[in-house]
Protein backbone atom coordinates (compact mmCIF):
# COMPACT_ATOMS: atom_id res chain seq x y z
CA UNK A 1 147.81 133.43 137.01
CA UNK A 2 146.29 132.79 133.63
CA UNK A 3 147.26 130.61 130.97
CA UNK A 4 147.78 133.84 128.58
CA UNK A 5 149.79 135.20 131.51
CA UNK A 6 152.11 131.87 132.50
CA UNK A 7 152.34 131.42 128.47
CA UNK A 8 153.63 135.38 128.29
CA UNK A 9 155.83 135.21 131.21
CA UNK A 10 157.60 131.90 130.20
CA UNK A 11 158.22 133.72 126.25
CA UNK A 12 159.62 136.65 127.82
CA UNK A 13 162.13 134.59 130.17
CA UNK A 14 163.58 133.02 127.36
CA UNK A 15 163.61 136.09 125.31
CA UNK A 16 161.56 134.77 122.67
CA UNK A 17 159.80 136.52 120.37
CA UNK A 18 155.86 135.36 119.25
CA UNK A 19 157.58 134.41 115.62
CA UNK A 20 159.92 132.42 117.27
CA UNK A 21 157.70 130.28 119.99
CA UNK A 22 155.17 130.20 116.41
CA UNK A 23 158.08 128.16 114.24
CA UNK A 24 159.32 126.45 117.10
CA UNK A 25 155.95 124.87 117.78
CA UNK A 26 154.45 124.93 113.98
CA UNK A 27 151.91 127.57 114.47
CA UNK A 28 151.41 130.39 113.13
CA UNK A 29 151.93 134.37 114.87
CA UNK A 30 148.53 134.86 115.16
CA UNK A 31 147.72 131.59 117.26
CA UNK A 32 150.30 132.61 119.78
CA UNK A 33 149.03 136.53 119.57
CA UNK A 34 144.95 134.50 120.71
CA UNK A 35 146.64 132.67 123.55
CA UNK A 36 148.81 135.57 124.99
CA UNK A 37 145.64 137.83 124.89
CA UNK A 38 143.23 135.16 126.60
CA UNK A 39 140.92 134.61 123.44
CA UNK A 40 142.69 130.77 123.67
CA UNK A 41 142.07 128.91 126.70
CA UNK A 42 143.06 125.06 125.46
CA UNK A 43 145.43 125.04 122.86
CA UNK A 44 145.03 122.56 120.62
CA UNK A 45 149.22 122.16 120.03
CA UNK A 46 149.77 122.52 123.67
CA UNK A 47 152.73 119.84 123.93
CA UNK A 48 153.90 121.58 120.90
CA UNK A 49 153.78 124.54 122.77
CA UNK A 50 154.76 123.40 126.32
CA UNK A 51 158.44 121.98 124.22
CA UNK A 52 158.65 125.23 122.35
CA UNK A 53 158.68 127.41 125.80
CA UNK A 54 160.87 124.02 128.02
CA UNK A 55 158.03 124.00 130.17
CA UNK A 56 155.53 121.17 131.36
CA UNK A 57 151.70 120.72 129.77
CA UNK A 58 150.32 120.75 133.34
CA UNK A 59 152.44 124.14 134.17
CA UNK A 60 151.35 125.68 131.04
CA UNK A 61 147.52 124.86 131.27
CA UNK A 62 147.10 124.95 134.76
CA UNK A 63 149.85 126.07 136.95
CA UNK A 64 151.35 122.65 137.72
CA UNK A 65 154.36 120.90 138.01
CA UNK A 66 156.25 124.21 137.62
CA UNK A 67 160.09 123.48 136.99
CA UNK A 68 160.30 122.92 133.01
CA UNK A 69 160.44 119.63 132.06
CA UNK A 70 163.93 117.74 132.50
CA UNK A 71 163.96 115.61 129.24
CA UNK A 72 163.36 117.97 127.01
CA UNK A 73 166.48 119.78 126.02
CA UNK A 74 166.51 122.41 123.63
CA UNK A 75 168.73 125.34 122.44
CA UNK A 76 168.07 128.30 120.93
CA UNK A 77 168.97 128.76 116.92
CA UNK A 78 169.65 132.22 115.76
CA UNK A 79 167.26 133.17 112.87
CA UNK A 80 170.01 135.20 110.15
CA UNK A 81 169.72 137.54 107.32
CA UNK A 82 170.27 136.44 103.84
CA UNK A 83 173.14 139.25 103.89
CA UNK A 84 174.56 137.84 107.47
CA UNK A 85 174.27 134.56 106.33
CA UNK A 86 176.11 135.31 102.87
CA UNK A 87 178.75 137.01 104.56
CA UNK A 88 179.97 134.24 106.81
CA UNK A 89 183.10 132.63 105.53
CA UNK A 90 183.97 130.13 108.22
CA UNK A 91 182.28 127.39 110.32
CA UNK A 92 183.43 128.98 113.41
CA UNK A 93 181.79 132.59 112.99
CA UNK A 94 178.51 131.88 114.02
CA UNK A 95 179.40 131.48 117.67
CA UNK A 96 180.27 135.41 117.11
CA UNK A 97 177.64 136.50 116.03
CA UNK A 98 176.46 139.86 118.14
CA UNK A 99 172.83 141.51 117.67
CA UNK A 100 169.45 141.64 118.63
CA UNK A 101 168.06 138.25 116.88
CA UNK A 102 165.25 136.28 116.74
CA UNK A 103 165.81 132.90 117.83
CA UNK A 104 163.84 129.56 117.09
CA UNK A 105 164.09 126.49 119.62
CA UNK A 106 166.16 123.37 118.27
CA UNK A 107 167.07 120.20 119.97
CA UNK A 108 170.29 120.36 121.97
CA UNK A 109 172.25 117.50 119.53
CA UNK A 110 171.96 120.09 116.68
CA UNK A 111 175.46 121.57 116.33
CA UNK A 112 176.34 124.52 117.90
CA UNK A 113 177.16 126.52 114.73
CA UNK A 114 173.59 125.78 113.27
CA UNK A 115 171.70 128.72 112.34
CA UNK A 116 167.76 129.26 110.81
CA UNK A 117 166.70 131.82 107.55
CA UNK A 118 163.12 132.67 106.99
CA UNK A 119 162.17 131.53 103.20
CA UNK A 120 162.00 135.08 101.60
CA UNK A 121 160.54 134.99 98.13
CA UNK A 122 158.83 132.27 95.92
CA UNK A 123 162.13 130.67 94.06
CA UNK A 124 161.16 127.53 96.00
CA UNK A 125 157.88 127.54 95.81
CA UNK A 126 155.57 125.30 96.50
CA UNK A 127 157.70 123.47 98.52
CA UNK A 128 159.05 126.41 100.83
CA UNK A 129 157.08 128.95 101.45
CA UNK A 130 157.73 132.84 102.16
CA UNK A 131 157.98 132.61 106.33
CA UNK A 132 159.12 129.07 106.53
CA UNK A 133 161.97 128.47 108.38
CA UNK A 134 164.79 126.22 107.44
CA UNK A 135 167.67 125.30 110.11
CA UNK A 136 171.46 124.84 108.21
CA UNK A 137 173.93 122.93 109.73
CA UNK A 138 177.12 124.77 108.05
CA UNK A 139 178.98 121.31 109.23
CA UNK A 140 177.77 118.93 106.76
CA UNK A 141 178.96 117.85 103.09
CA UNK A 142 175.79 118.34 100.58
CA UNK A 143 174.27 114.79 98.93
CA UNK A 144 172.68 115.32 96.14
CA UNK A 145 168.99 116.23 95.55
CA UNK A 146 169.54 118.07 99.72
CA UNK A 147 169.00 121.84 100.00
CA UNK A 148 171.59 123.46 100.96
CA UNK A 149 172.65 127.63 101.73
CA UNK A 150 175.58 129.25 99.44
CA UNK A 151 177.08 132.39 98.94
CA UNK A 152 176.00 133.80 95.87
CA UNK A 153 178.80 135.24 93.74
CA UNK A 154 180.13 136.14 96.92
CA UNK A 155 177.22 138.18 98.44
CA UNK A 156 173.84 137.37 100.01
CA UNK A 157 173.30 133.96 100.37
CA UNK A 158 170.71 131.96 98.36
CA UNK A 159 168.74 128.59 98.96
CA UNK A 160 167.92 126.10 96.59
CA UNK A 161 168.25 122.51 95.88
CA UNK A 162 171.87 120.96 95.67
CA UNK A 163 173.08 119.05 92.54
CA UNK A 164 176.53 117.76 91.81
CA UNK A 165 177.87 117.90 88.15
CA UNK A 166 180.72 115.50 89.27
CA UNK A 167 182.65 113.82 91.99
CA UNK A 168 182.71 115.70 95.07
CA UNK A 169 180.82 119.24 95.12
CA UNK A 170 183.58 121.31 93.55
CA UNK A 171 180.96 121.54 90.53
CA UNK A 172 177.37 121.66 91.01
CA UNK A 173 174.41 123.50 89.94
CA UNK A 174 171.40 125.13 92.35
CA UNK A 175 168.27 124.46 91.27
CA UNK A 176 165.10 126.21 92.46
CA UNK A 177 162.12 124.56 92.67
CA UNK A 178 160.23 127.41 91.19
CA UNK A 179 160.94 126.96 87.02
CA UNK A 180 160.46 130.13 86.46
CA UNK A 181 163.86 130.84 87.95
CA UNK A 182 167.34 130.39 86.89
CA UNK A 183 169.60 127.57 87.81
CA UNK A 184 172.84 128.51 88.76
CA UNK A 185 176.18 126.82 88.09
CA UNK A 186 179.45 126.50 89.76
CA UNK A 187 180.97 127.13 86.49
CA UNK A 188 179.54 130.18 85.62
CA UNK A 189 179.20 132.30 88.61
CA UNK A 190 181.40 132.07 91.92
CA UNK A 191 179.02 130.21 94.12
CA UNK A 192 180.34 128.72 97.98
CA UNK A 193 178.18 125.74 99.94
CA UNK A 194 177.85 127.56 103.25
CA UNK A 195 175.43 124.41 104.80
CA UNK A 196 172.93 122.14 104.41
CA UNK A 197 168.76 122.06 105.85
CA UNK A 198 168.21 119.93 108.84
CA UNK A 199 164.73 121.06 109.50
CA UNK A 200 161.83 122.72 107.89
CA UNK A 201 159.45 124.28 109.47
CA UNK A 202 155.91 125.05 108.23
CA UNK A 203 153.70 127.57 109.39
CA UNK A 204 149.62 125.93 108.65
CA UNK A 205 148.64 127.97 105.83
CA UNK A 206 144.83 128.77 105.51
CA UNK A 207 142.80 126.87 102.41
C-alpha cells in the first residue's frame, strides 16, 4: 500500500474531510489533495500530518509501526456555522449538536463543548484570514484585548476582538481589526459573549 493510499484510508476512518486533516496539520487543501493522489511522496509536514490523522510517521511513510501512536491524544472539534454558532444559547448545547460536520483535530484537554468557525470575510483582516480556523472554548470569561464569539443582536454570531468598557464584561465593545468596519457596543445593540479563541489556525498563504 502506498503512502497516498495509507494517508486516504486513515482520513476516511476517522471521517475526516481533506479541509479538516489541512487545518488540523497547517496545510493547505491542495497539499493534502498532492499526497492523496501520489504527486507527494515525502511530505515535508509529515509529523504534522502523522498527529493530524493519530497515526505514527513510520506507519504513514512506510507502513510501519501500524497501531496509531499512544501519546498523542486528540479529539475531534466540530467546525459550526456562523448561524449555528449564533443560535446557541447555553454551554451545554454543543454536545447536541446533530449533522453532517466537518471536524478539525484538537488536543483531548480542550473542553468538550469547544467548537471551530472558519474566518468568513475580511473584518479581521490581516490578522485572520478568510479560511482560518479559530477554536472557542464557550467556557471561559473574556480578558481584555482576547477574541472572543458573540451573538450579534441575537442572530448570527460575529468575531472580533474583546474590550471591556468597565468592571466585568456586562459592557464592552467588539472591535474588528479591519478599520474599515464598525465597532460594536454593548450599549447600543444586544450583543451576548458566546466564547473565547483558544487556537488559530493558519493555512500558508502563497507570496
Amino acid at each position: 500500500m502506498s503512502l497516498a493510499a495509507r494517508f486516504k484510508a486513515r482520513r476516511m476512518d476517522l471521517n475526516l474531510t481533506q479541509v479538516g486533516v489541512a487545518a488540523a496539520a497547517g496545510v493547505s487543501q491542495q497539499a493534502i489533495e498532492s499526497i492523496e493522489s501520489g504527486r507527494t511522496k515525502r511530505p515535508r509536514n509529515l509529523l504534522d500530518l502523522a498527529k493530524a490523522l493519530n497515526c505514527s510517521p513510520d506507519w504513514l511513510l512506510n507502513g510501519k509501526n501500524v497501531m496509531p501512536l499512544a501519546e498523542i491524544s486528540t479529539r475531534r472539534i466540530p467546525i459550526l456555522s456562523y448561524v449555528q454558532a449564533g443560535a446557541l444559547t447555553e454551554v451545554s448545547e454543543i454536545t447536541t449538536i446533530e449533522g453532517n460536520y466537518e471536524y478539525v483535530l484538537a488536543d483531548a484537554d480542550i473542553t468538550e463543548n469547544a467548537f471551530a468557525l472558519r474566518i468568513d470575510g475580511d473584518s479581521m483582516m490581516p490578522e485572520f484570514q478568510p479560511g482560518d480556523i479559530v477554536i472557542i472554548d464557550p467556557e471561559l470569561t473574556p480578558a481584555p484585548g482576547e477574541f472572543v464569539v458573540a451573538k450579534n443582536n441575537g442572530y448570527d454570531a460575529t468575531f472580533k476582538k474583546f474590550r471591556p468598557l468597565g468592571l466585568g464584561i456586562c459592557s464592552f465593545e467588539l472591535v474588528p481589526l479591519n478599520p474599515d468596519y464598525p465597532v460594536l457596543r454593548s450599549a447600543d445593540i444586544d450583543l451576548q459573549i458566546i466564547g473565547v479563541m483558544i487556537e488559530h489556525r493558519i493555512f500558508r498563504r502563497k507570496r
